[in-house]
Protein backbone atom coordinates (compact mmCIF):
# COMPACT_ATOMS: atom_id res chain seq x y z
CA UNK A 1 16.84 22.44 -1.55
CA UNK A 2 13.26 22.77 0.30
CA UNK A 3 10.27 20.11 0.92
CA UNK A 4 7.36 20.80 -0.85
CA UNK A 5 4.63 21.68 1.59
CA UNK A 6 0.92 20.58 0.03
CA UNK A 7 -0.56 20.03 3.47
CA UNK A 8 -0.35 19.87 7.04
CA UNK A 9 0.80 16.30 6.82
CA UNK A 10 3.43 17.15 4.61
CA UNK A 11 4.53 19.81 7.42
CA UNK A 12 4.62 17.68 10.31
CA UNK A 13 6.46 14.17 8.28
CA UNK A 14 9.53 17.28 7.49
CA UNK A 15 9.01 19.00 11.26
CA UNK A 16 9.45 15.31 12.60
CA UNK A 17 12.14 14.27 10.12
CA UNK A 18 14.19 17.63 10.90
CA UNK A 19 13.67 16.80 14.76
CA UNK A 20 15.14 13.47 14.48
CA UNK A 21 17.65 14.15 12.10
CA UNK A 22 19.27 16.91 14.65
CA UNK A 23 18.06 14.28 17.52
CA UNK A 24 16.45 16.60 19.46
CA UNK A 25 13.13 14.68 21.65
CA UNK A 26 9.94 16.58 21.26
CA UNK A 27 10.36 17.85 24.83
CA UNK A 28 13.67 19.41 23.72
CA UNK A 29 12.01 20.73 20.83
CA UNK A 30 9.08 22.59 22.94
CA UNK A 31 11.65 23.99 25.26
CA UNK A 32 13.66 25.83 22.54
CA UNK A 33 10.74 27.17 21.00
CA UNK A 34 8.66 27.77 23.96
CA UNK A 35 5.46 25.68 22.65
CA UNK A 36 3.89 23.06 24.41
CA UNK A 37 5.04 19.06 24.39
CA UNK A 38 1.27 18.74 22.85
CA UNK A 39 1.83 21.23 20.43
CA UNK A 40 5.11 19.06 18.84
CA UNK A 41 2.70 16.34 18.85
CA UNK A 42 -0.38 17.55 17.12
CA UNK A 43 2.51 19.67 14.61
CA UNK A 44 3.96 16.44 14.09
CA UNK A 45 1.05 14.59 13.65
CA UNK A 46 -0.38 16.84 10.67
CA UNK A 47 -3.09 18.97 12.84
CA UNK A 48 -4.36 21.49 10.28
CA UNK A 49 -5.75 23.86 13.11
CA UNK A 50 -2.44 24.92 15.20
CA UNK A 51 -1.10 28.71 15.56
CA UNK A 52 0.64 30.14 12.92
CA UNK A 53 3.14 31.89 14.92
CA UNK A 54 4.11 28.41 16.89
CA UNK A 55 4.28 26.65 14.10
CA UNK A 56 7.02 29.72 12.95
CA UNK A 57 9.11 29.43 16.22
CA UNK A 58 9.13 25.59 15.74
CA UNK A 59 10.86 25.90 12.30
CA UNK A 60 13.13 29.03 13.40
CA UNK A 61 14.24 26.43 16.08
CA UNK A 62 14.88 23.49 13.52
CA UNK A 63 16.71 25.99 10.83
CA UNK A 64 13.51 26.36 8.84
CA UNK A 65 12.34 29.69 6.66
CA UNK A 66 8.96 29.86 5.33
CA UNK A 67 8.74 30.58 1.74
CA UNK A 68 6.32 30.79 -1.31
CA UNK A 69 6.73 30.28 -4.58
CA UNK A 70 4.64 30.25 -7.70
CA UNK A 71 2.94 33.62 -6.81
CA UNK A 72 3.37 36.87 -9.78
CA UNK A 73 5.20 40.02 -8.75
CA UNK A 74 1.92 41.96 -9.22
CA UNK A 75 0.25 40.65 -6.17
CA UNK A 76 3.25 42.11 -3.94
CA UNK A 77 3.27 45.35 -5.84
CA UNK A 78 -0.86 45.52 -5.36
CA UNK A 79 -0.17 45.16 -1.63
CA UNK A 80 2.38 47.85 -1.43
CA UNK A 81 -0.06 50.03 -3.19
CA UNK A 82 -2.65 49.35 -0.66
CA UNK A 83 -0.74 50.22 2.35
């Protein structure tokens, strides 16, 4: 079962949790997915302005997928259309 994500708060208390439970230290954590020891940090601390795409290798790293529910199938299907 997932954590449900409302803010960037809520994605650093799980990023931190996950890190600890696996008890990696936030410079292990960088290494692996070649971020910065400040990026952990600000990740962890709830910084709502990081990179996408870091914040993606971080949760590759700790076993995470990125998902989104709630959203119709029509939205999708408009997209396709529009490519």
């Amino acid at each position: 079962m997932g954590s449900l994500i409302q803010n960037s708060l809520d994605l650093g208390r799980v990023v931190r949790e996950t890190r600890k439970r696996l008890r990696l230290t936030q410079p292990q954590l960088a290494l692996a997915a070649n971020v910065g020891v400040r990026f952990i940090v600000e990740l962890e601390a709830g910084k709502p302005t990081l990179r996408f795409e870091n914040i993606m290798r971080v949760l590759h790293v700790l076993g995470g997928v990125l998902s989104v529910d709630g959203m119709t199938p029509l939205i999708s299907n408009e997209l396709e259309g529009d490519q």
